[in-house]
C-alpha atoms as a PDB file:
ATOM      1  CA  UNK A   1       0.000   0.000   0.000  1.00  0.00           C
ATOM      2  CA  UNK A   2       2.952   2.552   0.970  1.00  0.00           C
ATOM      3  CA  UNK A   3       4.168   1.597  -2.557  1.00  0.00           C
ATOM      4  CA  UNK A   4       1.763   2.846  -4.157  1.00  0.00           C
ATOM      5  CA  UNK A   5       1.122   5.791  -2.436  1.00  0.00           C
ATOM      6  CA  UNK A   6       4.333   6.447  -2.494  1.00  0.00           C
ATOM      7  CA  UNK A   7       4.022   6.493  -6.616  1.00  0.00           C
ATOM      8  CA  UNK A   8       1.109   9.322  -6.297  1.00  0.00           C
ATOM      9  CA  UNK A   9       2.270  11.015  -3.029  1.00  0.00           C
ATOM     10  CA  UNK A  10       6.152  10.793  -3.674  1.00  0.00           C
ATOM     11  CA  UNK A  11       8.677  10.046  -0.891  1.00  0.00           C
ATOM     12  CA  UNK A  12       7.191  12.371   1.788  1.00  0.00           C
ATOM     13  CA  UNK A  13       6.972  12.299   5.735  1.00  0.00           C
ATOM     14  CA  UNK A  14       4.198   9.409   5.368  1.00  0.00           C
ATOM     15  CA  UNK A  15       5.837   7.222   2.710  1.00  0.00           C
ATOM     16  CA  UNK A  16       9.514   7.071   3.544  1.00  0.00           C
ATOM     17  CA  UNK A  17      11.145   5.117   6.499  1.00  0.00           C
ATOM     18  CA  UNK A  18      14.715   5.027   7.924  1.00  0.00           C
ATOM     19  CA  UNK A  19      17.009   8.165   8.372  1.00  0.00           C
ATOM     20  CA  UNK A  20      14.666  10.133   5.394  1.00  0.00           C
ATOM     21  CA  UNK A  21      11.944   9.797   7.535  1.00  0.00           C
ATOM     22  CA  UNK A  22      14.053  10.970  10.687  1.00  0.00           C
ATOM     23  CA  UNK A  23      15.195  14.037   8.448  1.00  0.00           C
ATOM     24  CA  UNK A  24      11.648  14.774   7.454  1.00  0.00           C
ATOM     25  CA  UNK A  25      10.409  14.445  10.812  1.00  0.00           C
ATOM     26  CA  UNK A  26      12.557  17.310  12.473  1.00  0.00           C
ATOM     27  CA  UNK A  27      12.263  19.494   9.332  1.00  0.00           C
ATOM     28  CA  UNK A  28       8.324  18.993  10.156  1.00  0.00           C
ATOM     29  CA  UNK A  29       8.412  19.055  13.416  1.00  0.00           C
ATOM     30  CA  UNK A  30       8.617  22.611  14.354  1.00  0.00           C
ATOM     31  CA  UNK A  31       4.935  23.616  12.469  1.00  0.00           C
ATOM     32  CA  UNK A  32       3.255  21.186  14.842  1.00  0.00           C
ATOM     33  CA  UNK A  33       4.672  22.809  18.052  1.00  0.00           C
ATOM     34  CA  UNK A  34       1.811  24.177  20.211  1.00  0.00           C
ATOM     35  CA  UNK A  35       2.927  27.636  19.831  1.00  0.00           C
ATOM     36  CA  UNK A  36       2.637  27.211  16.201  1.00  0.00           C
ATOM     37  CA  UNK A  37      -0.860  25.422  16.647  1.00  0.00           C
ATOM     38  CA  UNK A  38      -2.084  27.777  19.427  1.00  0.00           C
ATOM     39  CA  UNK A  39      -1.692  30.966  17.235  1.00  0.00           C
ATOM     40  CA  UNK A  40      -3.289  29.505  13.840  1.00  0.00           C
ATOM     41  CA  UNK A  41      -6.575  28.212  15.750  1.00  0.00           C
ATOM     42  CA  UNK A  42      -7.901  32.212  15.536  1.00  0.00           C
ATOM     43  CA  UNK A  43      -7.339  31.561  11.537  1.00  0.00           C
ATOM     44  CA  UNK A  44      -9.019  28.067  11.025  1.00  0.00           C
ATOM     45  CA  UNK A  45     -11.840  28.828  13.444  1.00  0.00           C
ATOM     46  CA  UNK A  46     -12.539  32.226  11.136  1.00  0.00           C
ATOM     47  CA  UNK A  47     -12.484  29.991   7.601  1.00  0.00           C
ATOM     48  CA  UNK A  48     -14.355  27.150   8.906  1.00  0.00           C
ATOM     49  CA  UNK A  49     -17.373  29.313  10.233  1.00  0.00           C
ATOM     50  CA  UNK A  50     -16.946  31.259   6.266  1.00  0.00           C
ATOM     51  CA  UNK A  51     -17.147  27.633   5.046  1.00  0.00           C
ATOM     52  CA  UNK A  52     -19.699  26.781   7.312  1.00  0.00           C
ATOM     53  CA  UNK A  53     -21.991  29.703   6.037  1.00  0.00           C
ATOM     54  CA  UNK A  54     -21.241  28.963   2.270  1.00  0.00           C
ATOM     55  CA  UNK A  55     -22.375  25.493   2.745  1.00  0.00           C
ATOM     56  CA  UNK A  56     -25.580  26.571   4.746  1.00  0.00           C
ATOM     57  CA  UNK A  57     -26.221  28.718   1.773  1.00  0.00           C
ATOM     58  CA  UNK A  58     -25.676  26.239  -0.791  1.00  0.00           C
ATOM     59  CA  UNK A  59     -27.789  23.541   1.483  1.00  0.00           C
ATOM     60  CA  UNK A  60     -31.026  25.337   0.215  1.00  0.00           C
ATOM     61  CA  UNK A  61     -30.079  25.378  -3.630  1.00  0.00           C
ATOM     62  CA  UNK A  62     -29.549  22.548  -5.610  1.00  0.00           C
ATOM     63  CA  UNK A  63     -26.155  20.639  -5.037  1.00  0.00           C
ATOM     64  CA  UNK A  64     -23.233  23.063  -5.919  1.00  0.00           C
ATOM     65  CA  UNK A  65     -19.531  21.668  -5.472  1.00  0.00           C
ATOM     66  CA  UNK A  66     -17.840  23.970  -3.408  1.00  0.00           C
ATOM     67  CA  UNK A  67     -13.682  24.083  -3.337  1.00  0.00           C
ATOM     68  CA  UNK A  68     -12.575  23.432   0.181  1.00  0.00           C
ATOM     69  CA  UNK A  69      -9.483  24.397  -0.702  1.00  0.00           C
ATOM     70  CA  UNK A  70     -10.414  28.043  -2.113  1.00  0.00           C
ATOM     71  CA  UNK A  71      -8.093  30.839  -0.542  1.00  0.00           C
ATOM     72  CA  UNK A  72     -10.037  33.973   0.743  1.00  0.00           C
ATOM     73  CA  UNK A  73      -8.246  37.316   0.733  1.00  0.00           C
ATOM     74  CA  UNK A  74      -8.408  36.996   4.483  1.00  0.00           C
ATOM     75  CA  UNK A  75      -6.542  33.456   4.733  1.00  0.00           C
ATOM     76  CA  UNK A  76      -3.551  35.220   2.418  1.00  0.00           C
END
């Protein structure tokens, strides 16, 4: 299974093993401090209550995709 994700993913944190996945796991390991957490939960709070309201408002139409990944000029 790691094979093959490993063709679509590439050799990230998730798919490699050994001292690559040592390396990758300091290099990562900094944006996953609490400090780092702590002052980005204002930020995803804000765009998941935007996202909640766009769904709400595309609940009563008929079935529009929306991008969950869509930047707004306030998550920039």
């Amino acid at each position: 299974t790691y094979d093959l994700l490993g063709e679509v993913v590439g050799n990230g944190l998730v798919t490699s093993s050994g001292k690559l996945w040592l390396q990758q796991r300091k290099l990562c390991s900094p944006f996953f401090h609490f400090q780092a957490l702590n002052s980005a939960a204002p930020v995803i709070a804000d765009e998941a209550t935007k996202m909640l309201a766009r769904l709400q408002v595309s609940a009563g139409q008929d079935l529009v995709p929306q991008d969950v990944f869509a930047r707004t000029a306030s998550a920039i």
